[in-house]
N, C-alpha and C. Protein backbone atom coordinates (compact mmCIF):
# COMPACT_ATOMS: atom_id res chain seq x y z
N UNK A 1 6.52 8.13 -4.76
CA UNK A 1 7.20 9.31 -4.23
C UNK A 1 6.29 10.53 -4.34
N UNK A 2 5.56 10.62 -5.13
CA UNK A 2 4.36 12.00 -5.08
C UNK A 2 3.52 12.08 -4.54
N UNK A 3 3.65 10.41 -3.97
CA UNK A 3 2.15 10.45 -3.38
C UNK A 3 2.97 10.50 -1.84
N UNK A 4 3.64 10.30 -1.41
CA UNK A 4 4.57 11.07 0.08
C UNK A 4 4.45 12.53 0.22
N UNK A 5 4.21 13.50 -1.18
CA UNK A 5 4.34 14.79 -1.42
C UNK A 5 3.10 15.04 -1.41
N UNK A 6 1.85 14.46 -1.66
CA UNK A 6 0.62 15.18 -1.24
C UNK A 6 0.04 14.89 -2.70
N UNK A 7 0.69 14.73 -3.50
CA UNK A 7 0.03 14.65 -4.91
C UNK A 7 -0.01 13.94 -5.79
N UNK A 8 -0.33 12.77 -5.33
CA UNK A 8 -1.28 11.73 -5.61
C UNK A 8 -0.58 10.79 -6.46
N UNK A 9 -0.66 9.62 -6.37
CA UNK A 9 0.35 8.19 -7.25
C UNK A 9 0.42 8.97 -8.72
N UNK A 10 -0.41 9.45 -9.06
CA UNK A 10 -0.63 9.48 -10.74
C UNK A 10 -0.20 10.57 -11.47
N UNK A 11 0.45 11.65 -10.35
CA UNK A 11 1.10 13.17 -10.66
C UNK A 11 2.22 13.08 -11.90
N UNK A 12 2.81 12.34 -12.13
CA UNK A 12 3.67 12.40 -13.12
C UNK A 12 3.43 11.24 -14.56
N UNK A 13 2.61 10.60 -14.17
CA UNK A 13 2.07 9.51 -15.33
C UNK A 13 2.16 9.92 -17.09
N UNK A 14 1.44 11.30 -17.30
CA UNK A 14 1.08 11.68 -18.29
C UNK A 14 2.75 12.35 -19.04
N UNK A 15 3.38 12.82 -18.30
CA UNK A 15 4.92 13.41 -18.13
C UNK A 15 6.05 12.52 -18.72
N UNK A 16 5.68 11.00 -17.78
CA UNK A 16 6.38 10.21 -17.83
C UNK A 16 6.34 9.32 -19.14
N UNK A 17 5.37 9.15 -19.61
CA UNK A 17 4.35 8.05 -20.46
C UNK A 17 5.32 8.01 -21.73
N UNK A 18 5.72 9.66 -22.08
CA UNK A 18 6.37 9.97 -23.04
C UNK A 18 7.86 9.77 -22.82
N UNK A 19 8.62 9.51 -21.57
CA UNK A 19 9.82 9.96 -21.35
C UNK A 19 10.65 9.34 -22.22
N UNK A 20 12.21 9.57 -21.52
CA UNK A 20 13.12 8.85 -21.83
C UNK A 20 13.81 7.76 -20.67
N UNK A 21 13.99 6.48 -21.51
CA UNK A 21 15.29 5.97 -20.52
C UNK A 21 16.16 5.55 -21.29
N UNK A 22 17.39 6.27 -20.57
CA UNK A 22 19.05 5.94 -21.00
C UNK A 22 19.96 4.69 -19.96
N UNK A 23 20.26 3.62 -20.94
CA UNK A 23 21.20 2.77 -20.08
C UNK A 23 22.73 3.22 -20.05
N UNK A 24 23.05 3.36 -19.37
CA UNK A 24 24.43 3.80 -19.26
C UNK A 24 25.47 2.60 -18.36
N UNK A 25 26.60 1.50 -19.43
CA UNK A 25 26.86 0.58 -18.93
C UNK A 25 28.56 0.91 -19.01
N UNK A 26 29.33 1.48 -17.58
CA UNK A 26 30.06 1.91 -17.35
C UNK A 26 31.16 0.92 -16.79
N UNK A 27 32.43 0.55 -17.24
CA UNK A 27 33.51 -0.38 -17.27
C UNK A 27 34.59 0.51 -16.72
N UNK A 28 34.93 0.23 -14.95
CA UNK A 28 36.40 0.60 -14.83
C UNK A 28 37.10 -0.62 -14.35
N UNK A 29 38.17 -0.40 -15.47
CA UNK A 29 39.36 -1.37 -15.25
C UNK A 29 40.57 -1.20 -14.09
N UNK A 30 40.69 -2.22 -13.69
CA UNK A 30 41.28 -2.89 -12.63
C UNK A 30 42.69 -1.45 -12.73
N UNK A 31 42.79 -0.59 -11.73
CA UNK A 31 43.89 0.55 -11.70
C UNK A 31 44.90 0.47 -10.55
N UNK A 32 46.34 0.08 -11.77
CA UNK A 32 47.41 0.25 -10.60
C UNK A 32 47.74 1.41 -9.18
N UNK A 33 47.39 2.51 -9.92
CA UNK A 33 47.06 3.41 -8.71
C UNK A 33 45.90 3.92 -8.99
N UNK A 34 45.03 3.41 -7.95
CA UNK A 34 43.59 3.89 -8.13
C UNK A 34 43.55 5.88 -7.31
N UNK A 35 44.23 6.40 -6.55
CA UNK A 35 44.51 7.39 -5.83
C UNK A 35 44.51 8.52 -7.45
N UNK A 36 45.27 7.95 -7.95
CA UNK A 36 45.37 8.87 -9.38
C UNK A 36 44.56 8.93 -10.07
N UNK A 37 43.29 8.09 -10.32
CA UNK A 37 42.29 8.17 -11.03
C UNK A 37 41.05 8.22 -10.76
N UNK A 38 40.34 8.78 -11.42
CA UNK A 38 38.82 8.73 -11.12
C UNK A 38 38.18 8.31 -11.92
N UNK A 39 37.57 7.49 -11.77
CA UNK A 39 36.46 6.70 -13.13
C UNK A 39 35.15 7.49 -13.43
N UNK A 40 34.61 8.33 -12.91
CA UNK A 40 33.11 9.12 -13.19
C UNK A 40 33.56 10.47 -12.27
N UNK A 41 33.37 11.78 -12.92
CA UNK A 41 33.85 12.80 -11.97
C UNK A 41 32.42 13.06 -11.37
N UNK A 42 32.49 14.18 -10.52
CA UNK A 42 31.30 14.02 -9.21
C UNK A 42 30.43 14.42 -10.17
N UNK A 43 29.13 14.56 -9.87
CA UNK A 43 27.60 14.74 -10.95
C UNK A 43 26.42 14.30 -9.86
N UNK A 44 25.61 15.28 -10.12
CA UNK A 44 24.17 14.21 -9.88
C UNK A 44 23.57 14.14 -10.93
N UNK A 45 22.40 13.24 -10.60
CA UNK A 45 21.70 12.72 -12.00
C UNK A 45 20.53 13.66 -12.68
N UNK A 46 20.30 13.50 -13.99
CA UNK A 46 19.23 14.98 -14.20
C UNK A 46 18.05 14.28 -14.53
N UNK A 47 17.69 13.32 -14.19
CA UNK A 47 16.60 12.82 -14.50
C UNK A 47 15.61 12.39 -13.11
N UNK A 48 14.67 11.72 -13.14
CA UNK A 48 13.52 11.40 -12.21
C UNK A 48 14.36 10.56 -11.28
N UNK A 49 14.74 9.73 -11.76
CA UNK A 49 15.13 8.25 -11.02
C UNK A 49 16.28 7.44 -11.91
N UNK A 50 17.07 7.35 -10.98
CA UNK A 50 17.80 6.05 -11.81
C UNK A 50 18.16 5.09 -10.82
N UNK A 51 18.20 3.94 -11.46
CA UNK A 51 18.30 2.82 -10.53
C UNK A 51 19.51 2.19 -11.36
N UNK A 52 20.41 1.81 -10.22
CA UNK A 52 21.71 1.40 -10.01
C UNK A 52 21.93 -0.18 -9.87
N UNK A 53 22.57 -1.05 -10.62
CA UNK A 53 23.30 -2.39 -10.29
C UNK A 53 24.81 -2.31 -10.63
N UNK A 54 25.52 -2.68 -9.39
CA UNK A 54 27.49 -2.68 -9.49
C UNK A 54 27.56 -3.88 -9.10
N UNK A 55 28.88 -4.16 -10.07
CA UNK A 55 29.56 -5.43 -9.56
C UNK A 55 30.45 -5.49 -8.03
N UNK A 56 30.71 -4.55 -8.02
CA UNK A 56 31.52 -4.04 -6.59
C UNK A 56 31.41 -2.73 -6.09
N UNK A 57 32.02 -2.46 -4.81
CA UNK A 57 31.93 -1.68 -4.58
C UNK A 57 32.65 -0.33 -5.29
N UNK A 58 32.35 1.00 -5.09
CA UNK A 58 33.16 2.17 -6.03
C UNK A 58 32.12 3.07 -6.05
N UNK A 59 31.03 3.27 -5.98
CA UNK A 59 29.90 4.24 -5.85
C UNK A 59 30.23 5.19 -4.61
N UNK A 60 30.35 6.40 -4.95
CA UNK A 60 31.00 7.22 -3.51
C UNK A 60 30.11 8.37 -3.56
N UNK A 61 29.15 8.96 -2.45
CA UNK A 61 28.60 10.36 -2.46
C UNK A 61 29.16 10.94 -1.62
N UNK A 62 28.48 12.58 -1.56
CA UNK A 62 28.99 12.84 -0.57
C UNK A 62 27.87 13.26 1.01
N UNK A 63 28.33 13.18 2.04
CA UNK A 63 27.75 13.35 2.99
C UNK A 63 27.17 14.47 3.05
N UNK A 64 25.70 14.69 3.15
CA UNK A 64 25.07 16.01 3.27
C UNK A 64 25.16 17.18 4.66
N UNK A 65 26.11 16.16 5.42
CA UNK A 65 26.48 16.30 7.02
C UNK A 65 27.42 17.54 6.87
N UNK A 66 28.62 16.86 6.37
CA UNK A 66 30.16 17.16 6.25
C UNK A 66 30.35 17.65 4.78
N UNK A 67 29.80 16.86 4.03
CA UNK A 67 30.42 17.20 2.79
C UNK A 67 31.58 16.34 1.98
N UNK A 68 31.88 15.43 3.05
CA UNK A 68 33.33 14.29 2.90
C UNK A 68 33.03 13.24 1.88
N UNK A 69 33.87 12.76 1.44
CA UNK A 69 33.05 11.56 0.36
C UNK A 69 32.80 10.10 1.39
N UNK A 70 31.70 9.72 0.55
CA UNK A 70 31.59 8.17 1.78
C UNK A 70 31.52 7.09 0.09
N UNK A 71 31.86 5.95 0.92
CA UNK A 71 31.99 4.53 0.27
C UNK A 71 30.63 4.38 0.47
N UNK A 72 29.19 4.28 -0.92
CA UNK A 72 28.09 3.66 -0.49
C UNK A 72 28.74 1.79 -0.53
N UNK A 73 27.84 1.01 0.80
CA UNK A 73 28.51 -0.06 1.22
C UNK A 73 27.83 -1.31 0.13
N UNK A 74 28.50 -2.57 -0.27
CA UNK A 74 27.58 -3.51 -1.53
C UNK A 74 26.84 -4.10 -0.87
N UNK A 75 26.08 -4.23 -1.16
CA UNK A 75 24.21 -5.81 -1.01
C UNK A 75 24.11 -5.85 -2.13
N UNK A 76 25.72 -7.07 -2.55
CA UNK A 76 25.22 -7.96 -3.65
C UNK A 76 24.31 -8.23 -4.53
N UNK A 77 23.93 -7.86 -5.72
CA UNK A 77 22.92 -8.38 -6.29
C UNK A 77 21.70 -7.09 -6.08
N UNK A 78 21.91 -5.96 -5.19
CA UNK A 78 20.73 -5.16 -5.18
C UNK A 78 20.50 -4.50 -6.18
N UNK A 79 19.53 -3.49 -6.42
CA UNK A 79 19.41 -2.64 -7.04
C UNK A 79 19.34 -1.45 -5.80
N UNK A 80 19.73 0.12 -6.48
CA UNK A 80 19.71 1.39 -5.83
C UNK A 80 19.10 2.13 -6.53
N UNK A 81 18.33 2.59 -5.80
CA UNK A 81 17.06 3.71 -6.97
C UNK A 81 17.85 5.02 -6.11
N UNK A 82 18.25 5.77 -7.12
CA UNK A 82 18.69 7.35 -6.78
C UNK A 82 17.85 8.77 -6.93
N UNK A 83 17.53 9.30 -6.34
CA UNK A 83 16.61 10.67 -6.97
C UNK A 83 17.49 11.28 -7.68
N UNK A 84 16.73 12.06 -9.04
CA UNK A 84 17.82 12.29 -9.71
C UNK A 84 17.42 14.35 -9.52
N UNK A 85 17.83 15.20 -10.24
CA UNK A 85 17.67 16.30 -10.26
C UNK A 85 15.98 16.99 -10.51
N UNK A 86 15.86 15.82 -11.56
CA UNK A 86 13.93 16.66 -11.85
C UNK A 86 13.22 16.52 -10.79
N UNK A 87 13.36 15.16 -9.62
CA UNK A 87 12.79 15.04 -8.72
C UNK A 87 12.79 15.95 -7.42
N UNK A 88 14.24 16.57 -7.73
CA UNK A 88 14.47 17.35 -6.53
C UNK A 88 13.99 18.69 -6.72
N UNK A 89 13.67 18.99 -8.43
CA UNK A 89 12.71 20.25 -8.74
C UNK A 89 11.58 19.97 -8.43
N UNK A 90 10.96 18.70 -8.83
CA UNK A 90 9.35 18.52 -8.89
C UNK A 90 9.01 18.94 -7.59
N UNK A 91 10.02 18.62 -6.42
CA UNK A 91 9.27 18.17 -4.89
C UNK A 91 9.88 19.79 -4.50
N UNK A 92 10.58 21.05 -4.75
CA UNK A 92 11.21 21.77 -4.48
C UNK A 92 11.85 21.94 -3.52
N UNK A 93 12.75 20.84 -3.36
CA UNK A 93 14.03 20.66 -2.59
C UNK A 93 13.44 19.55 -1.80
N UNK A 94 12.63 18.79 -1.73
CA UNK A 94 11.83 18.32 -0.47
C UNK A 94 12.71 16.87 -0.80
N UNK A 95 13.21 16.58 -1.69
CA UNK A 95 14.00 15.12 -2.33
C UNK A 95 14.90 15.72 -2.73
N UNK A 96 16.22 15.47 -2.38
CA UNK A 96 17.62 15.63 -2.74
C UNK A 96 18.08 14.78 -3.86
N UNK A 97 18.55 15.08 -5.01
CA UNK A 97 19.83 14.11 -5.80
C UNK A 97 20.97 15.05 -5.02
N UNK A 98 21.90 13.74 -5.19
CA UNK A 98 23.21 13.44 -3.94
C UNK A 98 24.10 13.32 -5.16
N UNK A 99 25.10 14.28 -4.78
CA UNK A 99 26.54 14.52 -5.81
C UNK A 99 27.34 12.64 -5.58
N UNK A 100 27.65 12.56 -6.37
CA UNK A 100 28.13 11.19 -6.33
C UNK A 100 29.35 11.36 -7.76
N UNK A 101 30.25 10.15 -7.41
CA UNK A 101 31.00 9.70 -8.47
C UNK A 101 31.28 8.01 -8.58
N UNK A 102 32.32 7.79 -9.42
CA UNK A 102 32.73 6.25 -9.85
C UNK A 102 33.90 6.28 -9.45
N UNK A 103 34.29 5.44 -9.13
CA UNK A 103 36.02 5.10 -8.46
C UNK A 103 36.39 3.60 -9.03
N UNK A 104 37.92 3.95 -9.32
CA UNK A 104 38.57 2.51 -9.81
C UNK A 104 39.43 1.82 -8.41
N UNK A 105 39.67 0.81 -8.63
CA UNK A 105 40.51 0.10 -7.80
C UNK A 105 41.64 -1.06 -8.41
N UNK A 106 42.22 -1.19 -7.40
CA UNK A 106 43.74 -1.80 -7.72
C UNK A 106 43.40 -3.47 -7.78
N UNK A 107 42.08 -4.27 -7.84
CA UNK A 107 41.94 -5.31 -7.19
C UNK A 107 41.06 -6.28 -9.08
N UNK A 108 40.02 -5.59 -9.57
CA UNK A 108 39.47 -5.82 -10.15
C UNK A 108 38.79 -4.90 -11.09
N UNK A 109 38.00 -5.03 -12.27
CA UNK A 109 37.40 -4.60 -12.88
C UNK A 109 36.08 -4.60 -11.97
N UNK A 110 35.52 -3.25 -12.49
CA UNK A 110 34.23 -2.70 -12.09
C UNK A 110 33.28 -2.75 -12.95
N UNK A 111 32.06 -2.55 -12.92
CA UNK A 111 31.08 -2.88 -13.91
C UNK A 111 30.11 -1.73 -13.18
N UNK A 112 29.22 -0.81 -14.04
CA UNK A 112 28.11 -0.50 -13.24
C UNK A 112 27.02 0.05 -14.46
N UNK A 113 25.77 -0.77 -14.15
CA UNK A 113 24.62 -0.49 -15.10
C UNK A 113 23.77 0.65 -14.61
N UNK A 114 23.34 1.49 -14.99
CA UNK A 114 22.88 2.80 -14.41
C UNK A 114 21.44 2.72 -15.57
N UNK A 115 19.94 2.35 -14.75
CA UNK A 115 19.29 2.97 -15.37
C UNK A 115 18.60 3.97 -15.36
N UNK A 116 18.43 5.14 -16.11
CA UNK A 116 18.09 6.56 -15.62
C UNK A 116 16.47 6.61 -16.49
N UNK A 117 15.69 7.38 -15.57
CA UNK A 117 14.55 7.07 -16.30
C UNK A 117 13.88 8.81 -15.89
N UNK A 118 13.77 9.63 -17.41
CA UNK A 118 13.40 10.98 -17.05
C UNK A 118 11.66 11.07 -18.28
N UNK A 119 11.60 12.24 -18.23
CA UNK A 119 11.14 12.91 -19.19
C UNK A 119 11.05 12.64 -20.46
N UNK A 120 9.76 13.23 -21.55
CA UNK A 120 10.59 13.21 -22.88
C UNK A 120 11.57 14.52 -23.06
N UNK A 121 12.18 14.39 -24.05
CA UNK A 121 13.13 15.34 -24.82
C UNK A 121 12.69 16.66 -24.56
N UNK A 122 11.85 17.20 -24.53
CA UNK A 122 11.57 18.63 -24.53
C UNK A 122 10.47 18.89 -23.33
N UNK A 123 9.73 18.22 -23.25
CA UNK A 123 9.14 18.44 -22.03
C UNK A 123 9.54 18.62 -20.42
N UNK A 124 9.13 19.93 -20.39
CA UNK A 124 9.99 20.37 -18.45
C UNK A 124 9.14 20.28 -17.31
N UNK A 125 9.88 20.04 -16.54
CA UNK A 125 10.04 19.44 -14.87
C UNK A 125 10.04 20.67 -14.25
N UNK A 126 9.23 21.09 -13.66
CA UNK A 126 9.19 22.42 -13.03
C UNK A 126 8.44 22.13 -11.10
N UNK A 127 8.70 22.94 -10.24
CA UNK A 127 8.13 22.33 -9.10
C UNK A 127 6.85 22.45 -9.22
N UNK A 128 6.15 21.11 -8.47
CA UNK A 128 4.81 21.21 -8.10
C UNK A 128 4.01 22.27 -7.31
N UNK A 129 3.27 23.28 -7.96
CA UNK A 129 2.68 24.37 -7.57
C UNK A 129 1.76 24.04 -6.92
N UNK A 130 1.90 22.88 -6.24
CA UNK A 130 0.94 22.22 -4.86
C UNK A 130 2.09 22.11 -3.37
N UNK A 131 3.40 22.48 -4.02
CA UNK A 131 4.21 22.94 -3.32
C UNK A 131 4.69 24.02 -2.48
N UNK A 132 4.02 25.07 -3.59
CA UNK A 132 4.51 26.36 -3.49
C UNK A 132 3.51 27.39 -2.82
N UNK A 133 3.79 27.80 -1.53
CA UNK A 133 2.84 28.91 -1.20
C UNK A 133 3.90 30.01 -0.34
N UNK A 134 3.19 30.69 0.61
CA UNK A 134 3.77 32.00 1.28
C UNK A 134 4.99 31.48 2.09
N UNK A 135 4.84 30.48 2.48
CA UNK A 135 6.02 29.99 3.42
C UNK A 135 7.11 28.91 2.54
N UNK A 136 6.61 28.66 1.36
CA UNK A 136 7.42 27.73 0.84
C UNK A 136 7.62 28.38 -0.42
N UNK A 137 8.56 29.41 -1.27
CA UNK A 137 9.19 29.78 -2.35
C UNK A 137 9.65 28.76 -3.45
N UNK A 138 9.33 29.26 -4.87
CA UNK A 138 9.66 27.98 -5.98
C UNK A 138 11.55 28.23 -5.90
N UNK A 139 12.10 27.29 -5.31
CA UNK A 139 13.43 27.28 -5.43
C UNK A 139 13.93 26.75 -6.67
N UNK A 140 13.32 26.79 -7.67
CA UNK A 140 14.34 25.60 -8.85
C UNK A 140 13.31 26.64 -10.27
N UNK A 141 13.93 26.94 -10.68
CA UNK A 141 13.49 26.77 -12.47
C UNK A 141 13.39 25.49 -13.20
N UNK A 142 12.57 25.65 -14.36
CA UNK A 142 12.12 24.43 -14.89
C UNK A 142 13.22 24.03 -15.57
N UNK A 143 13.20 23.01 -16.52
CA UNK A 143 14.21 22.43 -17.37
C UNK A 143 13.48 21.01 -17.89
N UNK A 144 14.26 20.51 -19.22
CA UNK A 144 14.18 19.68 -20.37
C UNK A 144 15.26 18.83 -20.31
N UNK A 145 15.13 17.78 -20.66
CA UNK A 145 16.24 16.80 -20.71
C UNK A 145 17.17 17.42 -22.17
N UNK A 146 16.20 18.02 -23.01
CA UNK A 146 17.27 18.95 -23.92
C UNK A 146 18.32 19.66 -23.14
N UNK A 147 17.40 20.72 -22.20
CA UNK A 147 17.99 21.88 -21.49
C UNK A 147 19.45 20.87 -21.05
N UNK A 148 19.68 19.57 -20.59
CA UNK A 148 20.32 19.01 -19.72
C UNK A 148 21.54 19.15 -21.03
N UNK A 149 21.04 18.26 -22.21
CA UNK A 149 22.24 17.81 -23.36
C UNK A 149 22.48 19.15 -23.75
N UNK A 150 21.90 20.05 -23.76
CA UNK A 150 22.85 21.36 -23.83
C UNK A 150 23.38 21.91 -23.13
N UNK A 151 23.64 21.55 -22.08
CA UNK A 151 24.37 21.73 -20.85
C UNK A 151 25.83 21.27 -21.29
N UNK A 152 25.29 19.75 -21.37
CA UNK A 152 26.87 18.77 -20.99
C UNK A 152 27.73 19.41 -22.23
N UNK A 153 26.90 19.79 -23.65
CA UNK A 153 27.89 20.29 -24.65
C UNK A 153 28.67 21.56 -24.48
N UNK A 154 27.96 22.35 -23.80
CA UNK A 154 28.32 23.23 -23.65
C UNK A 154 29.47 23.54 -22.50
N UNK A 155 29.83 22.32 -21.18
CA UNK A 155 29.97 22.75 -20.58
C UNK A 155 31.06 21.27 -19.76
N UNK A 156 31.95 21.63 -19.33
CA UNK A 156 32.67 19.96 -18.65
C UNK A 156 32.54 19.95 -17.09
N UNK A 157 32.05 18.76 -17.20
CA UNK A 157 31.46 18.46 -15.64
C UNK A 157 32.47 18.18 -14.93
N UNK A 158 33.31 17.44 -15.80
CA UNK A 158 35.04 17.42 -14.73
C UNK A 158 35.70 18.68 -14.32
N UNK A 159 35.23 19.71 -14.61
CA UNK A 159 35.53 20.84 -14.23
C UNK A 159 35.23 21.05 -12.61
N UNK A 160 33.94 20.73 -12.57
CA UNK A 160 32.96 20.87 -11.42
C UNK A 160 31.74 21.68 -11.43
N UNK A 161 31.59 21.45 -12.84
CA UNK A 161 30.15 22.63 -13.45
C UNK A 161 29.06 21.41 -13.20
N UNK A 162 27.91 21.79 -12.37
CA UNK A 162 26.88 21.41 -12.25
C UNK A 162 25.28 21.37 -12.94
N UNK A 163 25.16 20.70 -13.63
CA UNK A 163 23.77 21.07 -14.42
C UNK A 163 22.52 21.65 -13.48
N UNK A 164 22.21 21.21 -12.04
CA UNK A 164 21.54 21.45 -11.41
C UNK A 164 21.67 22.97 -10.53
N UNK A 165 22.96 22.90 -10.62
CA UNK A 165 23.19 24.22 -9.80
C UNK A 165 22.82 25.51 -11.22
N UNK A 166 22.62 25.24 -12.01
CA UNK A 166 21.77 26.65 -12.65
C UNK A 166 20.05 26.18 -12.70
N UNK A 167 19.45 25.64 -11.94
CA UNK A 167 17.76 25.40 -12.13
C UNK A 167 17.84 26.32 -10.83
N UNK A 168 18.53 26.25 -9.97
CA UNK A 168 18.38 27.02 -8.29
C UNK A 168 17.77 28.48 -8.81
N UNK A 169 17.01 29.22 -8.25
CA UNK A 169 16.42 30.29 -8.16
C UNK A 169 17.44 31.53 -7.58
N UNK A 170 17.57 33.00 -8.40
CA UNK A 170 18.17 33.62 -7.51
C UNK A 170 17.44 33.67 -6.00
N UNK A 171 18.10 34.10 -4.66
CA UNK A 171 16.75 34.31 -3.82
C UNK A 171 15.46 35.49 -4.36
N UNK A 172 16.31 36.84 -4.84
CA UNK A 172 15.68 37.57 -5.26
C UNK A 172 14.29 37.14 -6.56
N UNK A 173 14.76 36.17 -7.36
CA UNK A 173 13.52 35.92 -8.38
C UNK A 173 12.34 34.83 -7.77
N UNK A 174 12.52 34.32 -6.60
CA UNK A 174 11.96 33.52 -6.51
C UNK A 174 10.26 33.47 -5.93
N UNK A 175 9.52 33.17 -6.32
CA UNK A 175 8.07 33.55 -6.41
C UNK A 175 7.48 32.93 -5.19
């Protein structure tokens, strides 16, 4: 993916070498009224990449079109690599992470393994200043996968508080 961006297979190697990856192995049970519940409230991801395996379908984003939620559709057995938030700083906006959630259903138990693969702990993701010139403004402030866990403590995502929507740049600060 960096090397699509101009900057070269090996741009994040030294970044990465140190990171973190979190498995996150998420169980929704079979729901008499699934309309009433939500199994994961909307979020995007704050890390580089995470790659996705579900037992069924229930993965829902939303359309960057409309804005409406869509059913992503199953291929059995795949894996889904997602851009997560640092990526969409690194590239400054040029790669989207996509608001998404988890949904239950009336039919079966759900299963979904989420592996997220960022940063280390304190080290920040800031855009590539091979990005940034007169026609293209740094849209994102940097951030830490700390910066992230002090977020979530501080703050409930079921609300509809976004970790990513405070890296955005005022227009006014933006360099």
């Amino acid at each position: 993916m960096t090397e699509s961006l101009g900057l070269g297979p090996t741009y994040l190697i030294n970044k990465m070498e140190e990171g973190a990856q979190v498995m996150a192995v998420n169980s929704y049970p079979r729901c008499p009224s699934p309309d009433m519940a939500l199994g994961l409230p909307p979020h995007s991801d704050y890390s580089c990449l995470t790659i996705l395996l579900q037992s069924s379908p229930g993965l829902e984003i939303t359309d960057p079109g409309d804005g409406k939620w869509k059913i992503v559709p199953e291929f059995q057995g795949t894996l889904q690599v997602h851009v997560g938030d640092h990526l969409e700083v690194l590239s400054n906006g040029l790669y989207r992470s996509i608001l998404h959630r988890g949904t239950v259903n009336s039919e079966r138990t759900r299963i979904s393994i989420a592996s997220l693969h960022s940063l280390g702990m304190d080290e920040k993701m800031g855009t590539a200043k091979e990005l940034v010139d007169d026609q293209h403004a740094e849209e994102y402030k940097e951030s830490s996968f700390r910066d992230f866990l002090n977020f979530l403590s501080n703050n409930d995502i079921g609300e509809g508080k976004s970790f990513k929507s405070t890296l955005i740049r005022d227009k006014d600060m933006r360099t």
